[in-house]
C-alpha atoms as a PDB file:
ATOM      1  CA  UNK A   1      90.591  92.825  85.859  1.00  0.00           C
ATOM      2  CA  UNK A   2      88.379  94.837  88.172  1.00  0.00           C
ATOM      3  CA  UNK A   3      88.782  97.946  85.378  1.00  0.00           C
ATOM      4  CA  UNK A   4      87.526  95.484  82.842  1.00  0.00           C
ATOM      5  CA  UNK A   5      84.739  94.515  85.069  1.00  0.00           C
ATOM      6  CA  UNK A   6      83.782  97.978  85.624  1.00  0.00           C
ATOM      7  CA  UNK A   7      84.037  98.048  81.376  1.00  0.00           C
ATOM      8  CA  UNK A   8      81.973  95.710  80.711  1.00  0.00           C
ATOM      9  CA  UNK A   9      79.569  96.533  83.374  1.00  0.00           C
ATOM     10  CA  UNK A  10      79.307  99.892  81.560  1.00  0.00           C
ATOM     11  CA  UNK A  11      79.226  98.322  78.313  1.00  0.00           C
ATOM     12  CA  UNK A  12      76.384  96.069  79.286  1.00  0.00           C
ATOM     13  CA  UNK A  13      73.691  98.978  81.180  1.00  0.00           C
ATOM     14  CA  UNK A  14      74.732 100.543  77.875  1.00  0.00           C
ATOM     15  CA  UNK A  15      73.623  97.581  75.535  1.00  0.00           C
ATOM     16  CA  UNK A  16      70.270  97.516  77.775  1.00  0.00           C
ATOM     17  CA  UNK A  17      69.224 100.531  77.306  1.00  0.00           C
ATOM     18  CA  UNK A  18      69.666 100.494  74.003  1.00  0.00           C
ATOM     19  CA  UNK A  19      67.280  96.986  73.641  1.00  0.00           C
ATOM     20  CA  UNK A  20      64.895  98.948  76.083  1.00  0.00           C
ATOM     21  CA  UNK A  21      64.568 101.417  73.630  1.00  0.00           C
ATOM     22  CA  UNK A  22      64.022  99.218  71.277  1.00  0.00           C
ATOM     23  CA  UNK A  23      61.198  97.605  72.824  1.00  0.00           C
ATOM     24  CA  UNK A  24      59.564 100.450  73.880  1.00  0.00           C
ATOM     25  CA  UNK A  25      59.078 101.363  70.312  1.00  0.00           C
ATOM     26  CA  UNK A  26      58.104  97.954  69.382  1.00  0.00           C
ATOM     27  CA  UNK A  27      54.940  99.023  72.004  1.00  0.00           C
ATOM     28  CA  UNK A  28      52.913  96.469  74.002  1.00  0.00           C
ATOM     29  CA  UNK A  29      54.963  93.826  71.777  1.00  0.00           C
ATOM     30  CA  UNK A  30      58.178  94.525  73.078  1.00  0.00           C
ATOM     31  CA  UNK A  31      57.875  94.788  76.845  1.00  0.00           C
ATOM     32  CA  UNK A  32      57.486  91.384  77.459  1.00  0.00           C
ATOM     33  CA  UNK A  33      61.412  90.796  75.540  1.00  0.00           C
ATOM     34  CA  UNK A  34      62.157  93.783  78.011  1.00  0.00           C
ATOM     35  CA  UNK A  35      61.123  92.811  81.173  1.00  0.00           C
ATOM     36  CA  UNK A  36      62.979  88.968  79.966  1.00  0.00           C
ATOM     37  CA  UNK A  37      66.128  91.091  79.278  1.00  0.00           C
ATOM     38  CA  UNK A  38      66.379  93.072  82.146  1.00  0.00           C
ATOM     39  CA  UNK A  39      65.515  90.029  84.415  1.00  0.00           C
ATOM     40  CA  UNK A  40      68.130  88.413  83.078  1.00  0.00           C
ATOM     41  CA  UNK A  41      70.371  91.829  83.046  1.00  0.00           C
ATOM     42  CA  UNK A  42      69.607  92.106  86.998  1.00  0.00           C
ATOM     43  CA  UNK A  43      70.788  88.554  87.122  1.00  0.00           C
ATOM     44  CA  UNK A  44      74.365  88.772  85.317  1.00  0.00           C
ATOM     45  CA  UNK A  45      75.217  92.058  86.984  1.00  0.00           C
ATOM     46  CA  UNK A  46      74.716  90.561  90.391  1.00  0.00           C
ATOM     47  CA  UNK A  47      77.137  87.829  89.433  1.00  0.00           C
ATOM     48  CA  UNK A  48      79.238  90.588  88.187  1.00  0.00           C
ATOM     49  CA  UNK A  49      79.121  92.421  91.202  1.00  0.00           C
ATOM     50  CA  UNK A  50      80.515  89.826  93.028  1.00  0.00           C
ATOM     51  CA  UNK A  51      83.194  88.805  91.048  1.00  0.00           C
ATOM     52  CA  UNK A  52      84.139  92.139  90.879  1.00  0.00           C
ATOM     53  CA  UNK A  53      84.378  92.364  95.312  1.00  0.00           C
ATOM     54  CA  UNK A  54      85.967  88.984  95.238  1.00  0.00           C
ATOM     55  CA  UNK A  55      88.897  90.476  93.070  1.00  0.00           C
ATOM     56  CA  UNK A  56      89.022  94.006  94.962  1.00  0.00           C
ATOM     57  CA  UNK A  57      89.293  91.759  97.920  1.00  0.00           C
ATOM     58  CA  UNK A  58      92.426  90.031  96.636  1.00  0.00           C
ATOM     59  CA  UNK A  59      93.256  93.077  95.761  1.00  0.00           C
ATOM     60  CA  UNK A  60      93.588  94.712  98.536  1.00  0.00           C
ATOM     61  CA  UNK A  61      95.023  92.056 100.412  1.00  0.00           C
ATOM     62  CA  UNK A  62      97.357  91.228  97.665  1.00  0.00           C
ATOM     63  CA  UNK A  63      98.225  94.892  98.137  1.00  0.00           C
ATOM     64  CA  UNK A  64      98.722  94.551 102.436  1.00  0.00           C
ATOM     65  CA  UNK A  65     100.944  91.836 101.553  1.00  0.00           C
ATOM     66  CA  UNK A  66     103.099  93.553  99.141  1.00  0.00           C
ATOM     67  CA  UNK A  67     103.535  96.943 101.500  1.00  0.00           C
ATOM     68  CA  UNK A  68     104.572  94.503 104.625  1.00  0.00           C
ATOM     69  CA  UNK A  69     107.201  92.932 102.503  1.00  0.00           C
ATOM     70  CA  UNK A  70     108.286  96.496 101.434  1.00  0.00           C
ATOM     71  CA  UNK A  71     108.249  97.460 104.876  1.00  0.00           C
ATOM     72  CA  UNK A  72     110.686  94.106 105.888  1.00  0.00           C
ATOM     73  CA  UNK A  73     112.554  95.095 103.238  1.00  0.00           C
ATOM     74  CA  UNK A  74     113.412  98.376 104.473  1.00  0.00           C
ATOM     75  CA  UNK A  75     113.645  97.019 108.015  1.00  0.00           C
ATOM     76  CA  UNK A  76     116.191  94.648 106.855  1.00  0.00           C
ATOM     77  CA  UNK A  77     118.264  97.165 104.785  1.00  0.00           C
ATOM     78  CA  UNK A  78     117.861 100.118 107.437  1.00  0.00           C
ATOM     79  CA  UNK A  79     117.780  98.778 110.806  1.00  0.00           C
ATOM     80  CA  UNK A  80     116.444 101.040 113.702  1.00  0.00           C
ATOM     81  CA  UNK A  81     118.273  99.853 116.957  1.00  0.00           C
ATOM     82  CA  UNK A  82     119.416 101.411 119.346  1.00  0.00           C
ATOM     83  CA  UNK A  83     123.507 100.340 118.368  1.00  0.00           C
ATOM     84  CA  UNK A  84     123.116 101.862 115.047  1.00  0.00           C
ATOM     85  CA  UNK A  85     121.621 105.326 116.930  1.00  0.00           C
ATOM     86  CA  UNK A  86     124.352 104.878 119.136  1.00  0.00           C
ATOM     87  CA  UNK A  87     126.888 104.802 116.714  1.00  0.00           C
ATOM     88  CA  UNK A  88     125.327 107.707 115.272  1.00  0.00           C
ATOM     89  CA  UNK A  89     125.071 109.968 118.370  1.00  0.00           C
ATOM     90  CA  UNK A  90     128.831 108.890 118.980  1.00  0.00           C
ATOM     91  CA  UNK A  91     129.751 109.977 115.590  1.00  0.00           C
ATOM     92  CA  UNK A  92     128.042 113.712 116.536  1.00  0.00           C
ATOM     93  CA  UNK A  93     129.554 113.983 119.837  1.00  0.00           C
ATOM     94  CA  UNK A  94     133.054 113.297 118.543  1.00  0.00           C
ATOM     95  CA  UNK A  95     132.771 115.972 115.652  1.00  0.00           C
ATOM     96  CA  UNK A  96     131.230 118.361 118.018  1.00  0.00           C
ATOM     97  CA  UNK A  97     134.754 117.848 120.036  1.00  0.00           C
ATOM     98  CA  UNK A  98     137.046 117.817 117.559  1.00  0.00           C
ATOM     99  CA  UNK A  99     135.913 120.753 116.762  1.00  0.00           C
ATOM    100  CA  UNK A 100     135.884 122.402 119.960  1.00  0.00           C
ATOM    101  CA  UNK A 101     139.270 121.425 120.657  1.00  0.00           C
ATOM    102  CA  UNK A 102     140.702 123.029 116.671  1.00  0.00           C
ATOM    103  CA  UNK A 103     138.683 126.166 118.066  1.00  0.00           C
ATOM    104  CA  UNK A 104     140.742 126.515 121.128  1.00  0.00           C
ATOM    105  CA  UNK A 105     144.181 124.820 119.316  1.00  0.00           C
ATOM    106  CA  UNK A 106     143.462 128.241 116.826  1.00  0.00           C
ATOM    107  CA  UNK A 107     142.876 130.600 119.919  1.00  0.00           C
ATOM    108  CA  UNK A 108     139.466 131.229 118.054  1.00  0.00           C
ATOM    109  CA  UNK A 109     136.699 132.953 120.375  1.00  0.00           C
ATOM    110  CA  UNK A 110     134.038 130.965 120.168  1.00  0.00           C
ATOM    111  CA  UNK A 111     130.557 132.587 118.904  1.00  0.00           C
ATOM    112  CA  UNK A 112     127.384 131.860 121.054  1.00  0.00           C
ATOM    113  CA  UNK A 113     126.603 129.001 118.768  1.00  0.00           C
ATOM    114  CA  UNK A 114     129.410 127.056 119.541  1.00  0.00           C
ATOM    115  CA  UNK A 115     129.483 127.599 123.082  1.00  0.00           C
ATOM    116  CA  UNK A 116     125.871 126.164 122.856  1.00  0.00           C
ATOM    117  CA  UNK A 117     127.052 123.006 120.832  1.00  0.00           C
ATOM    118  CA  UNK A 118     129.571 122.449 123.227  1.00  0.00           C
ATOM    119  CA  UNK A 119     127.742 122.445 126.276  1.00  0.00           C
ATOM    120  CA  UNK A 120     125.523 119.763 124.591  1.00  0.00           C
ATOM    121  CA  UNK A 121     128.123 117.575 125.295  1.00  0.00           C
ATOM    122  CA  UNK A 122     128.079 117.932 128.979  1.00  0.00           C
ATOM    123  CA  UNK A 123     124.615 117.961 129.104  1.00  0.00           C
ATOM    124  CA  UNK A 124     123.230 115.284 126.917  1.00  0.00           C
ATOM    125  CA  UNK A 125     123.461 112.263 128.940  1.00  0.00           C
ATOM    126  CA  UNK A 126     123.068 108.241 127.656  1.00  0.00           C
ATOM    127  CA  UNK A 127     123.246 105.122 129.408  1.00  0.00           C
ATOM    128  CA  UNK A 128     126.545 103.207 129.715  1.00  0.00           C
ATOM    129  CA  UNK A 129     126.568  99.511 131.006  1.00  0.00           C
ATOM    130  CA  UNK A 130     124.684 100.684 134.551  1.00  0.00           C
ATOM    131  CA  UNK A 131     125.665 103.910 134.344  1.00  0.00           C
ATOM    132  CA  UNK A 132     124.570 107.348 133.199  1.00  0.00           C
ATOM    133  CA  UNK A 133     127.340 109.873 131.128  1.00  0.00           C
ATOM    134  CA  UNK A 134     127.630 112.313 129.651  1.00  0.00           C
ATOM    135  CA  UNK A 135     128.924 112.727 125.857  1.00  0.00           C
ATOM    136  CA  UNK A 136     132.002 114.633 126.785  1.00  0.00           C
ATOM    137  CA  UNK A 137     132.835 112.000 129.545  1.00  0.00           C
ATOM    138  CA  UNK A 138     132.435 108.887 127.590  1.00  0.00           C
ATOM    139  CA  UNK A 139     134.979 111.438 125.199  1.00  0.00           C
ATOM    140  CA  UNK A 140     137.457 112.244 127.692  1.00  0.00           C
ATOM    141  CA  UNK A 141     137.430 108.773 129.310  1.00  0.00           C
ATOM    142  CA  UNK A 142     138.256 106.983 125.534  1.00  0.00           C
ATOM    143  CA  UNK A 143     135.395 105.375 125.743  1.00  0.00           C
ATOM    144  CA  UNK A 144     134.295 106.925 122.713  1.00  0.00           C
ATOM    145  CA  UNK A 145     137.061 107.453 120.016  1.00  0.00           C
END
């Protein structure tokens, strides 16, 4: 609706200048029809104008409304707590060690890389109940399996 308000809007100024033409060759005759029409011109697009900012404005807020729901939507269906980033971390910490300990079950040496991975698991810590551990400790202690 607001592109057809911006049509007609067009349309109209278009239309005007077209009778103002008009009645400018028409001479002293026609400027009194003129200055009528564009009175009355001034008039309808101020109406609308208005229309046209009422409907941007529900719009827009018609828009807000849809992008929160989209938003609650993807809360709903993709929740960020911190059990589901738990789970997650867990999940990395145990593939890290299993495959630390086929590395060592294979009497591969381990490249510089790995060695790096691995000590991530002694040095990342997270809380547990009132305590602080370490990923390899919650490991070792079956806390994690």
């Amino acid at each position: 609706m607001v592109r057809e308000t911006d049509n007609l809007l067009t349309t109209r100024a278009a239309e005007l200048d077209a009778y103002r033409q008009d009645c400018h060759r028409r001479g002293e005759a026609g400027k009194r029809d003129w200055f009528d029409a564009e009175a009355e011109h001034k008039v309808w697009r101020g109406r609308a104008l208005g229309w046209k900012r009422a409907l941007e404005a529900r719009l827009m807020v018609a828009k807000e409304r849809n992008r929160e729901a989209r938003i609650q939507r993807n809360v709903e269906r993709h929740p960020r707590d911190n059990q589901s980033a738990r789970v997650s971390l867990c999940r990395l910490a145990l593939a890290v060690h299993r495959h630390q300990v086929a590395s060592k079950a294979e009497d591969i040496s381990p490249e510089p890389h790995d060695e790096a991975l691995w000590t991530a698991l002694d040095q990342i810590t997270v809380p547990y109940g009132e305590l602080v551990a370490t990923l390899r400790s919650l490991i070792d202690s079956g806390a994690w399996k």
